[in-house]
N, C-alpha and C. Protein backbone atom coordinates (compact mmCIF):
# COMPACT_ATOMS: atom_id res chain seq x y z
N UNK A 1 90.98 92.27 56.65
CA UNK A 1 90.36 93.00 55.56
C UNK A 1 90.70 94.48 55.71
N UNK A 2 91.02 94.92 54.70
CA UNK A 2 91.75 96.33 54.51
C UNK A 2 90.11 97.36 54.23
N UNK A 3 89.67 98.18 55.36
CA UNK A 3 88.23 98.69 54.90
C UNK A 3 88.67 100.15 54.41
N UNK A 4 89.53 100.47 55.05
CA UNK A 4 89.99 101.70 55.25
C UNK A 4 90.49 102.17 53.63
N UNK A 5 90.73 101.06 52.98
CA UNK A 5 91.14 101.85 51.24
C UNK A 5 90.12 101.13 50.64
N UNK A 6 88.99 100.24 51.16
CA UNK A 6 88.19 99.82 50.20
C UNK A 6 86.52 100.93 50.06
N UNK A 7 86.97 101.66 51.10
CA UNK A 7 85.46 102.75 51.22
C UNK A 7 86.00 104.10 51.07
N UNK A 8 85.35 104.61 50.16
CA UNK A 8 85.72 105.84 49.84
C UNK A 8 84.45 106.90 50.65
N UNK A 9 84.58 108.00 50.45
CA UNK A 9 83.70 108.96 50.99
C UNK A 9 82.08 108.48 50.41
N UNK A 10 82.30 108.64 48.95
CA UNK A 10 80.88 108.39 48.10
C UNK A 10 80.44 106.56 49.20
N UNK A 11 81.59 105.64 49.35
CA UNK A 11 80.71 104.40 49.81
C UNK A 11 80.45 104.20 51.26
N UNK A 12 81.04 105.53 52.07
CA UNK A 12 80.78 105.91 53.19
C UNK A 12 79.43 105.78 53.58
N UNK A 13 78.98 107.04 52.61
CA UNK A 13 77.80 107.59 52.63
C UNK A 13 76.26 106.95 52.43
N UNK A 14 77.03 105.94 51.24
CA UNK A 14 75.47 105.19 50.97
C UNK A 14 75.23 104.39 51.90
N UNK A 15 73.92 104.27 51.70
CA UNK A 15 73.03 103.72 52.80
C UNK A 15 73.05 102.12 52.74
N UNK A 16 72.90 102.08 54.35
CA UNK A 16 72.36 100.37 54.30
C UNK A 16 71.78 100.01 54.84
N UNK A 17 70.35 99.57 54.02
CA UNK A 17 69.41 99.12 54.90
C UNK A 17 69.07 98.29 55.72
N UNK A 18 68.46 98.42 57.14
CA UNK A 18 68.38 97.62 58.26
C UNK A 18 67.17 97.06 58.45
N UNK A 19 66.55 97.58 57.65
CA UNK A 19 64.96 96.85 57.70
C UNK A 19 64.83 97.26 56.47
N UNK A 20 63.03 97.19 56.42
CA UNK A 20 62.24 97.31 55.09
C UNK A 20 62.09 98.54 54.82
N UNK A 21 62.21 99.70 55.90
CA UNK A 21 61.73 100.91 55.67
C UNK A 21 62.74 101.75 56.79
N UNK A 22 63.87 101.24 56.87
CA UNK A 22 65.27 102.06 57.30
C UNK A 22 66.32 101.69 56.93
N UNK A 23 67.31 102.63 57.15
CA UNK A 23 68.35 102.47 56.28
C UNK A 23 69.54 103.57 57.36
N UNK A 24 70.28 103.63 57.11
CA UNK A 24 72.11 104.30 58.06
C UNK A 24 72.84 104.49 56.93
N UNK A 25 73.83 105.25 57.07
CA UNK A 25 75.03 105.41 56.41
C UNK A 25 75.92 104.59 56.68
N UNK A 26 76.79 103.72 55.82
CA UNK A 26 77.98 103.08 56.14
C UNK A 26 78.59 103.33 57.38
N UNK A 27 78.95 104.68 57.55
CA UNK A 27 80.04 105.39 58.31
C UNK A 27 79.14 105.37 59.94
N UNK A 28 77.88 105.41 59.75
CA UNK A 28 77.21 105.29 61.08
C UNK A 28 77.73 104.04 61.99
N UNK A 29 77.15 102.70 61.47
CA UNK A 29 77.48 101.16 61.11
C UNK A 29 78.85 101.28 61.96
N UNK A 30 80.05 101.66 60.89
CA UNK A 30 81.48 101.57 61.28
C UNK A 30 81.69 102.02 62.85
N UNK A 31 81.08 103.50 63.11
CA UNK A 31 81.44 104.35 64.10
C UNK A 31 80.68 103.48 65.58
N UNK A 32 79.50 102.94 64.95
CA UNK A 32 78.94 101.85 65.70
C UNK A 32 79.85 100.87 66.28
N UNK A 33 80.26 100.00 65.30
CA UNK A 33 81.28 99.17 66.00
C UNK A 33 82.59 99.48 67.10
N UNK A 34 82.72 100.48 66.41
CA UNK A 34 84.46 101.09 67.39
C UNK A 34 83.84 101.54 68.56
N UNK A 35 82.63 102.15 68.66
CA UNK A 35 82.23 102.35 70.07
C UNK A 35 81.62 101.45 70.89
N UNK A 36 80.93 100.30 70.58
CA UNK A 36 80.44 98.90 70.74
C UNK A 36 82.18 98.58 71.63
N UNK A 37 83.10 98.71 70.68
CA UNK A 37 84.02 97.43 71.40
C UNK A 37 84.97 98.27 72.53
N UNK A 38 84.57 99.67 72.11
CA UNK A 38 85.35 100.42 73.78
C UNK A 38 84.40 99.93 74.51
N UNK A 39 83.24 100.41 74.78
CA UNK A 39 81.95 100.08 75.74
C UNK A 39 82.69 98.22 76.24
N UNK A 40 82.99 97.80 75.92
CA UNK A 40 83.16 96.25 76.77
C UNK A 40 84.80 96.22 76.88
N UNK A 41 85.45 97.12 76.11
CA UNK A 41 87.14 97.14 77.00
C UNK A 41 86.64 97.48 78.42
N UNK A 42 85.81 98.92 78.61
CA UNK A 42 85.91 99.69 79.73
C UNK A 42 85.07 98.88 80.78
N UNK A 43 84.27 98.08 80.19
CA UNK A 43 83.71 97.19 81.40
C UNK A 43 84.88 96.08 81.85
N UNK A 44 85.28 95.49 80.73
CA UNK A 44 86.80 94.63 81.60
C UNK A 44 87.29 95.35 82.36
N UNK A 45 88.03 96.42 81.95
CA UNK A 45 89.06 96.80 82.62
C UNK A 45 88.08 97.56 84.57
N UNK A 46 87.02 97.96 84.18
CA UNK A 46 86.19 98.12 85.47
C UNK A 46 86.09 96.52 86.33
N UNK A 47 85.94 95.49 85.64
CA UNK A 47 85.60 94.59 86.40
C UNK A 47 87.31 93.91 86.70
N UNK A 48 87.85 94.43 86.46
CA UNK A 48 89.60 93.92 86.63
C UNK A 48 90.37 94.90 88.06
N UNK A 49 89.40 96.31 87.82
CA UNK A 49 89.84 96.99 88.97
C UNK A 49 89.00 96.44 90.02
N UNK A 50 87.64 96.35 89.94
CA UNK A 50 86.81 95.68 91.23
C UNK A 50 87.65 94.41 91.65
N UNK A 51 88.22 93.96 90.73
CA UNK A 51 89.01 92.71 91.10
C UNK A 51 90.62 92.64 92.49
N UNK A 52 90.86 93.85 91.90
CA UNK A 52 91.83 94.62 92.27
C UNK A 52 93.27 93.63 91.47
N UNK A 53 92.82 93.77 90.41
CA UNK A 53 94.03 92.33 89.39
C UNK A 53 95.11 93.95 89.18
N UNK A 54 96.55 92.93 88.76
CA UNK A 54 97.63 94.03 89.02
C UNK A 54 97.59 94.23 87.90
N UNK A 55 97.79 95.40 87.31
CA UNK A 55 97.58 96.17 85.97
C UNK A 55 99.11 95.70 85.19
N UNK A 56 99.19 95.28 83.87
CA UNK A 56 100.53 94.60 83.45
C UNK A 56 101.07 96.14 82.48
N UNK A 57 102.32 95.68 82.76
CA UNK A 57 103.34 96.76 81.79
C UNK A 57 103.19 96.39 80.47
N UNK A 58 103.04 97.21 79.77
CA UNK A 58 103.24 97.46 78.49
C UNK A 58 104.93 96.82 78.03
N UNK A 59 104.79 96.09 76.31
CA UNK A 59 106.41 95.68 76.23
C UNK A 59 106.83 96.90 75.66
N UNK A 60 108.30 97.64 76.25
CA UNK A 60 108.93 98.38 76.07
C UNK A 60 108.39 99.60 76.75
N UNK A 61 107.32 99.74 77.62
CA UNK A 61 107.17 100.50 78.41
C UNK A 61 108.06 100.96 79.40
N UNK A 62 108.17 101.99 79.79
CA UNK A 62 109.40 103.03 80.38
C UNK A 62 108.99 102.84 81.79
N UNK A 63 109.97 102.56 82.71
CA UNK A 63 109.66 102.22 84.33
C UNK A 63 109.70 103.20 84.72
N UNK A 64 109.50 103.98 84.42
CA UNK A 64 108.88 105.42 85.32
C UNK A 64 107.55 105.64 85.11
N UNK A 65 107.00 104.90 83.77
CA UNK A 65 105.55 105.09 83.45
C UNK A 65 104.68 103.65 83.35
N UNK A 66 105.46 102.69 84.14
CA UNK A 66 104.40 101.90 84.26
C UNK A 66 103.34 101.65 85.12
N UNK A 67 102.67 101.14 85.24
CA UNK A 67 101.21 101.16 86.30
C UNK A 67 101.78 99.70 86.79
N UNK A 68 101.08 99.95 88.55
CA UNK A 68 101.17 98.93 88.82
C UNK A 68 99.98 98.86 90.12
N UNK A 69 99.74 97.38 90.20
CA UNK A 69 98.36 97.08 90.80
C UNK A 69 97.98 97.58 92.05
């Protein structure tokens, strides 16, 4: 789903209510999610280093800049 040309500033803004007697801005909601799903990359990737798992190259990543475990 394409959100990014289906919300304009004006449908940003309006509200959506979460209960009976609150309500957020669209754009709150959105900014919600994108930080929701870093918050559990950064716990993988924490529980991958406690692991001590070997960190994988990127495709087309440059061997001078790849990480390794």
């Amino acid at each position: 789903m394409e959100i990014r040309g289906a919300l304009d500033d004006a449908a940003l803004l309006k509200p959506l209510a979460t209960g009976p007697d609150f309500a957020v801005p669209r754009w709150l909601i959105l900014a919600h999610v994108v930080n929701h799903g870093t918050q559990h990359r950064s716990e993988v990737a924490r529980y991958f280093t406690l692991l001590d798992a070997p960190v994988l190259k990127w495709p087309g990543e440059p061997e001078k800049f790849a990480l390794t475990g």
